[in-house]
N, C-alpha and C. Protein backbone atom coordinates (compact mmCIF):
# COMPACT_ATOMS: atom_id res chain seq x y z
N UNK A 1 -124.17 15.02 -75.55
CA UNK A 1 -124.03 13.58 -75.48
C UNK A 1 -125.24 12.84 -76.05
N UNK A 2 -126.14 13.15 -75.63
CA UNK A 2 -127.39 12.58 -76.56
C UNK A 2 -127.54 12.38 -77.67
N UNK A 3 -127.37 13.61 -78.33
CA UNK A 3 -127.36 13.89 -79.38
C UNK A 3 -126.30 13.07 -80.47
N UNK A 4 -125.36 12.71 -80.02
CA UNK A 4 -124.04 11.95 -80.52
C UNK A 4 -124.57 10.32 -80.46
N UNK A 5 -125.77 10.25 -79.38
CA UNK A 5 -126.03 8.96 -79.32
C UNK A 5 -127.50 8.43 -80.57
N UNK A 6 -128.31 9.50 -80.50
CA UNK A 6 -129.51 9.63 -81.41
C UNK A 6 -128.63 9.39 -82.81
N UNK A 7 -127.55 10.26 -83.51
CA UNK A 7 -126.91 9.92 -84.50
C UNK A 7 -126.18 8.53 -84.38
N UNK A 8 -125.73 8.08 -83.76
CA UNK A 8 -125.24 6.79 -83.71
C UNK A 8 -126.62 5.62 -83.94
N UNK A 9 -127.14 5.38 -83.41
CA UNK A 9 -128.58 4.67 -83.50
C UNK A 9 -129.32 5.13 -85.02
N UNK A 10 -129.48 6.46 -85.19
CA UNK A 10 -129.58 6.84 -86.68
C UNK A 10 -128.56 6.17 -87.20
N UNK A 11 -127.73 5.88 -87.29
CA UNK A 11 -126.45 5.67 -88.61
C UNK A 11 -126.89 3.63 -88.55
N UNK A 12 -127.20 3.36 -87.58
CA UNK A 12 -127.04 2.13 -87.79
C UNK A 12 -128.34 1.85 -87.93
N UNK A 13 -129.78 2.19 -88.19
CA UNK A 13 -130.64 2.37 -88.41
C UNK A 13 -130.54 2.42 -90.25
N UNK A 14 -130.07 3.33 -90.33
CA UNK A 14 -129.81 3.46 -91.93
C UNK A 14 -129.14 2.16 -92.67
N UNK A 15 -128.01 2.20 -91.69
CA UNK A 15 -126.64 0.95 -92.57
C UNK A 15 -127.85 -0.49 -92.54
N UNK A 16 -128.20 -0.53 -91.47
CA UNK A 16 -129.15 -1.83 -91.36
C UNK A 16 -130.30 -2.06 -92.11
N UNK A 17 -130.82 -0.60 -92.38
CA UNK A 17 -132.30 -1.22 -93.15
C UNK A 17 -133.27 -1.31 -92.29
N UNK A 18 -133.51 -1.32 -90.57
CA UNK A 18 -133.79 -1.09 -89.79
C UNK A 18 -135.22 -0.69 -89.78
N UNK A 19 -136.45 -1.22 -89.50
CA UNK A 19 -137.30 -0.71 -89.29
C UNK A 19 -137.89 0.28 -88.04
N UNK A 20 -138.71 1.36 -88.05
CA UNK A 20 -138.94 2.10 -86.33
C UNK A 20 -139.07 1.24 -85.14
N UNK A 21 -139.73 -0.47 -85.54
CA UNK A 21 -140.31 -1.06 -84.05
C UNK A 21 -138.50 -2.09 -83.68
N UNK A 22 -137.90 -1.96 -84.37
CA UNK A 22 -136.19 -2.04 -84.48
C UNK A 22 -136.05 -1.47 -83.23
N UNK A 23 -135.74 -0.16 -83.91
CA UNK A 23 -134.80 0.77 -83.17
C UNK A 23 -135.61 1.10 -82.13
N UNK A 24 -136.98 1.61 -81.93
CA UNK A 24 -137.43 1.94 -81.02
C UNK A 24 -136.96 2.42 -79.79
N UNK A 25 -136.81 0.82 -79.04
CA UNK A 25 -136.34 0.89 -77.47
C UNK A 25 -134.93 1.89 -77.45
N UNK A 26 -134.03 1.84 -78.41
CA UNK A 26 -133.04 2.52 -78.22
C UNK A 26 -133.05 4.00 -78.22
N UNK A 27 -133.94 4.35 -79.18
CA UNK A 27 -134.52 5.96 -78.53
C UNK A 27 -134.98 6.05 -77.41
N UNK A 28 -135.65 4.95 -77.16
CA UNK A 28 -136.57 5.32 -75.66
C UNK A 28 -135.93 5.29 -74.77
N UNK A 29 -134.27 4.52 -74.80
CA UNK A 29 -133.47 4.54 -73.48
C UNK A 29 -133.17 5.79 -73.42
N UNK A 30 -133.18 6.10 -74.48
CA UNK A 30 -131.28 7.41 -74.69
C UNK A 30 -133.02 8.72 -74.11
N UNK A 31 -133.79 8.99 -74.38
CA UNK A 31 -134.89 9.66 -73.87
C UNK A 31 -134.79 9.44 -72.78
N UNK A 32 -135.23 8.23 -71.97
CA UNK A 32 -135.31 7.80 -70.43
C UNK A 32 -134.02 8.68 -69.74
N UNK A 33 -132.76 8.31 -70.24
CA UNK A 33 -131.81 8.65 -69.86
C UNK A 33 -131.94 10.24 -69.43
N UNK A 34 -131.70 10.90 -70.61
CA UNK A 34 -132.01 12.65 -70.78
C UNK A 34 -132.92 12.56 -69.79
N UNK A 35 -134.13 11.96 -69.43
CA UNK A 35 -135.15 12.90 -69.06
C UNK A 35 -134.56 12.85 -67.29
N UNK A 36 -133.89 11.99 -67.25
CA UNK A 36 -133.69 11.51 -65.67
C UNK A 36 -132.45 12.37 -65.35
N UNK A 37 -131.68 12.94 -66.80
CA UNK A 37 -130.29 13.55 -65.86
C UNK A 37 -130.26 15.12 -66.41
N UNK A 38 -131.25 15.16 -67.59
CA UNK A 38 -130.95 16.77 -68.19
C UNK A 38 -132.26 17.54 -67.82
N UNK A 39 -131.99 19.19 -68.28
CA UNK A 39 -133.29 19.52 -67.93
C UNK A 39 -134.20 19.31 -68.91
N UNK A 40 -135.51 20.09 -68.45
CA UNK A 40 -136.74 19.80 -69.79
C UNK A 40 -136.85 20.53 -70.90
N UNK A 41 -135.78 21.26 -71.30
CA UNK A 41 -135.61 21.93 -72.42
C UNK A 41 -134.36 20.35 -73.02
N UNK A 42 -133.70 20.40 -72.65
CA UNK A 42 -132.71 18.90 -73.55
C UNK A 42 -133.98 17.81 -73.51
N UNK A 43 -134.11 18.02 -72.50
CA UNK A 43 -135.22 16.25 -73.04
C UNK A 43 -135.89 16.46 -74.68
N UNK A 44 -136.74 17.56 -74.37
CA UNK A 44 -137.68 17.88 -75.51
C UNK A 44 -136.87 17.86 -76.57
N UNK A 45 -136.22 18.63 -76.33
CA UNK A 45 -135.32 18.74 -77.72
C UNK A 45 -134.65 17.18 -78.14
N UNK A 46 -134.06 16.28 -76.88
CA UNK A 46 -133.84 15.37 -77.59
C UNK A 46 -135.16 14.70 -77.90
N UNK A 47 -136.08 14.23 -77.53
CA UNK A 47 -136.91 13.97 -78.01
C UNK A 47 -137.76 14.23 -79.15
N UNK A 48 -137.31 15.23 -79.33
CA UNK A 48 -137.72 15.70 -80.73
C UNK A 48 -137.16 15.14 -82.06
N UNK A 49 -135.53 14.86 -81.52
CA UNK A 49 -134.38 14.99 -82.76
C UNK A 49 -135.02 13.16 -82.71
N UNK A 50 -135.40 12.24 -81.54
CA UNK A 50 -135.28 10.92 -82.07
C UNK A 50 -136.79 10.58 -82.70
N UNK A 51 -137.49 11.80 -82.67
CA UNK A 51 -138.84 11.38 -83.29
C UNK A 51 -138.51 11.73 -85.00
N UNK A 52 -138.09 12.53 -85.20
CA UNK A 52 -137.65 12.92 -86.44
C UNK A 52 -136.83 12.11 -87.04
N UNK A 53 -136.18 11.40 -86.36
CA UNK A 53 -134.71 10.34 -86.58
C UNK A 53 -135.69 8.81 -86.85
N UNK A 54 -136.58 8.73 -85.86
CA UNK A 54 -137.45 7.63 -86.70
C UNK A 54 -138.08 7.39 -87.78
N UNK A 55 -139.27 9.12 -88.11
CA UNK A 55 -139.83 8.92 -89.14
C UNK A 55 -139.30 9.44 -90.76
N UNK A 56 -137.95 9.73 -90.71
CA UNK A 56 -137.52 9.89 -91.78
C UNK A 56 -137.27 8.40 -92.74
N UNK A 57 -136.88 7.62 -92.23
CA UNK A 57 -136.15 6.56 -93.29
C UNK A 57 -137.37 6.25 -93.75
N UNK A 58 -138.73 6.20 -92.96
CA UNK A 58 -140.01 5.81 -93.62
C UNK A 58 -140.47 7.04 -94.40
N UNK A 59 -139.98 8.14 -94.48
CA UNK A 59 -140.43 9.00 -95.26
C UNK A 59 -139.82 9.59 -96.72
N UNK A 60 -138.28 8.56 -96.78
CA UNK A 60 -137.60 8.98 -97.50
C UNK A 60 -137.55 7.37 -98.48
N UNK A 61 -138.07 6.60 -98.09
CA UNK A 61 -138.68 5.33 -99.18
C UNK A 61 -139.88 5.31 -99.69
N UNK A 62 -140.98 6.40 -98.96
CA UNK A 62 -141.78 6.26 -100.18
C UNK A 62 -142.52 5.44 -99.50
N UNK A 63 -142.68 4.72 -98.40
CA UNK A 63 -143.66 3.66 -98.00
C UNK A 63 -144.76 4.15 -98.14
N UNK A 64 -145.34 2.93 -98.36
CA UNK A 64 -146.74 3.11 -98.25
C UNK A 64 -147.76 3.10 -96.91
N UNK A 65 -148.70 3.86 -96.80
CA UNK A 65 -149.31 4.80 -95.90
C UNK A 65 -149.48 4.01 -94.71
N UNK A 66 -149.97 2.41 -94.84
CA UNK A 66 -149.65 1.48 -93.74
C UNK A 66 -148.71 1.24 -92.88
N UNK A 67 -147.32 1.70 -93.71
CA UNK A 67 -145.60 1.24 -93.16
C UNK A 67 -145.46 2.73 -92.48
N UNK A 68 -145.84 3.68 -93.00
CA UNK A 68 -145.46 4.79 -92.07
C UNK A 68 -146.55 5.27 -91.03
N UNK A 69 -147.46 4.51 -90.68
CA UNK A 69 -148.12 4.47 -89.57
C UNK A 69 -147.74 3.75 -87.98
N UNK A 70 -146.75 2.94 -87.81
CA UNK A 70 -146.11 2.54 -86.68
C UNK A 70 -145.61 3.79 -86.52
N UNK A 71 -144.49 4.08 -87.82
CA UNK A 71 -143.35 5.05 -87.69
C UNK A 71 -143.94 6.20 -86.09
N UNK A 72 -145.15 6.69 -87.00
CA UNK A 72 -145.96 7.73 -86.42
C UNK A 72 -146.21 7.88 -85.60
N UNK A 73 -146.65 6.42 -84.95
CA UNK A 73 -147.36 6.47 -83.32
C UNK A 73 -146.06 6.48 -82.65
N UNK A 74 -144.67 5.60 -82.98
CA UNK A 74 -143.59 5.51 -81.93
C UNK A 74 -142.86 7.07 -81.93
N UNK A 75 -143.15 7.59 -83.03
CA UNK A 75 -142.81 9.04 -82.64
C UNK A 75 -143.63 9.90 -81.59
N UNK A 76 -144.83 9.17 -81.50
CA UNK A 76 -145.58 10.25 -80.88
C UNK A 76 -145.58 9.60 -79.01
N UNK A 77 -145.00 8.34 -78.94
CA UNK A 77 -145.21 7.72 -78.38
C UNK A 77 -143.47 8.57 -77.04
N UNK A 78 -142.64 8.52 -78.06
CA UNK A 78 -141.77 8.78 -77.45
C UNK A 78 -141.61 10.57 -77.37
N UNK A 79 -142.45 11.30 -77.94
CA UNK A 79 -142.58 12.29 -77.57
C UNK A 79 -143.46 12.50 -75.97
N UNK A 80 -144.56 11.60 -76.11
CA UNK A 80 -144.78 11.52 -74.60
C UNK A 80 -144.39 10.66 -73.70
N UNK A 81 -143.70 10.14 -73.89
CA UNK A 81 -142.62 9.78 -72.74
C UNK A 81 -142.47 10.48 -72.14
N UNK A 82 -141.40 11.27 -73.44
CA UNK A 82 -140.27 12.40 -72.94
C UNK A 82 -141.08 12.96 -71.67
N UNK A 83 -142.12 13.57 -71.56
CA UNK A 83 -143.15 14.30 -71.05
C UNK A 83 -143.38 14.02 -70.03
N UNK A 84 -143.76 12.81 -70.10
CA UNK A 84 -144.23 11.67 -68.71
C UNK A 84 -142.95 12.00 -67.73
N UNK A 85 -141.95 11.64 -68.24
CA UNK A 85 -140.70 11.37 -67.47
C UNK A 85 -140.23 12.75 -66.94
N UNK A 86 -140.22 13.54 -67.54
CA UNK A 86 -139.81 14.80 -67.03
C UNK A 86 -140.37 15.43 -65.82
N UNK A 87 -141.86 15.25 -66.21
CA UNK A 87 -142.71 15.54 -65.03
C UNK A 87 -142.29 15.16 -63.95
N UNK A 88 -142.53 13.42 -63.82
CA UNK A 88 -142.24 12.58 -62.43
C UNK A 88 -140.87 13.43 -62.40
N UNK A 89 -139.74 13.67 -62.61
CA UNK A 89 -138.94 14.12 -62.26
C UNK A 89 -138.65 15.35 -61.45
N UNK A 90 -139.54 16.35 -62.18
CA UNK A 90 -139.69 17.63 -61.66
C UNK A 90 -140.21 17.59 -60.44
N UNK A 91 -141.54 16.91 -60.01
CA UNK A 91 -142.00 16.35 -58.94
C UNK A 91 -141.23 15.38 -58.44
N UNK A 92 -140.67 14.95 -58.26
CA UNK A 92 -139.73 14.34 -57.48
C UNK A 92 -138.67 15.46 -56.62
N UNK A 93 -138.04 16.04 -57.30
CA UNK A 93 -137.04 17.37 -57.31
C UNK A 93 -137.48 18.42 -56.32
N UNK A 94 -138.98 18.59 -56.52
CA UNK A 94 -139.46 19.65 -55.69
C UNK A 94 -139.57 19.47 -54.36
């Protein structure tokens, strides 16, 4: 299910022209989400697929080194999320 949702947000990301501080929050829900209902092998992994899902469209225009520096941090940003969230979770659980 995630995964169906990361491509959906990708597709309209693309059709739109969409910049990373765009779409952002919408990875970060569909992450939030995973991290609160799947285990920490899906989180990561989704988290992985929406960090990759961000910094491609900036990597596949060619921007220049300024424009793909947001890209970068919100990837890295939502990679530790993912992280953050999982944790509190696990600790919570225990």
């Amino acid at each position: 299910m995630p995964f169906a949702a990361i491509a959906a947000v990708y597709a309209v990301q693309a059709a739109a022209g969409a910049g990373p501080v765009l779409v952002f929050p919408l990875y970060l829900t569909i992450i939030q989400l995973t991290a609160l209902q799947l285990s920490r092998t899906e989180s990561f992994a989704t988290a992985g697929l929406s960090a990759i899902a961000i910094l491609i469209p900036s990597l596949v225009r060619g921007d220049q080194p300024g424009d793909l520096a947001p890209a970068l941090l919100l990837a890295v940003v939502l990679l530790v999320s993912a992280l953050a969230i999982t944790e509190v979770v696990r600790h919570m659980r225990q």
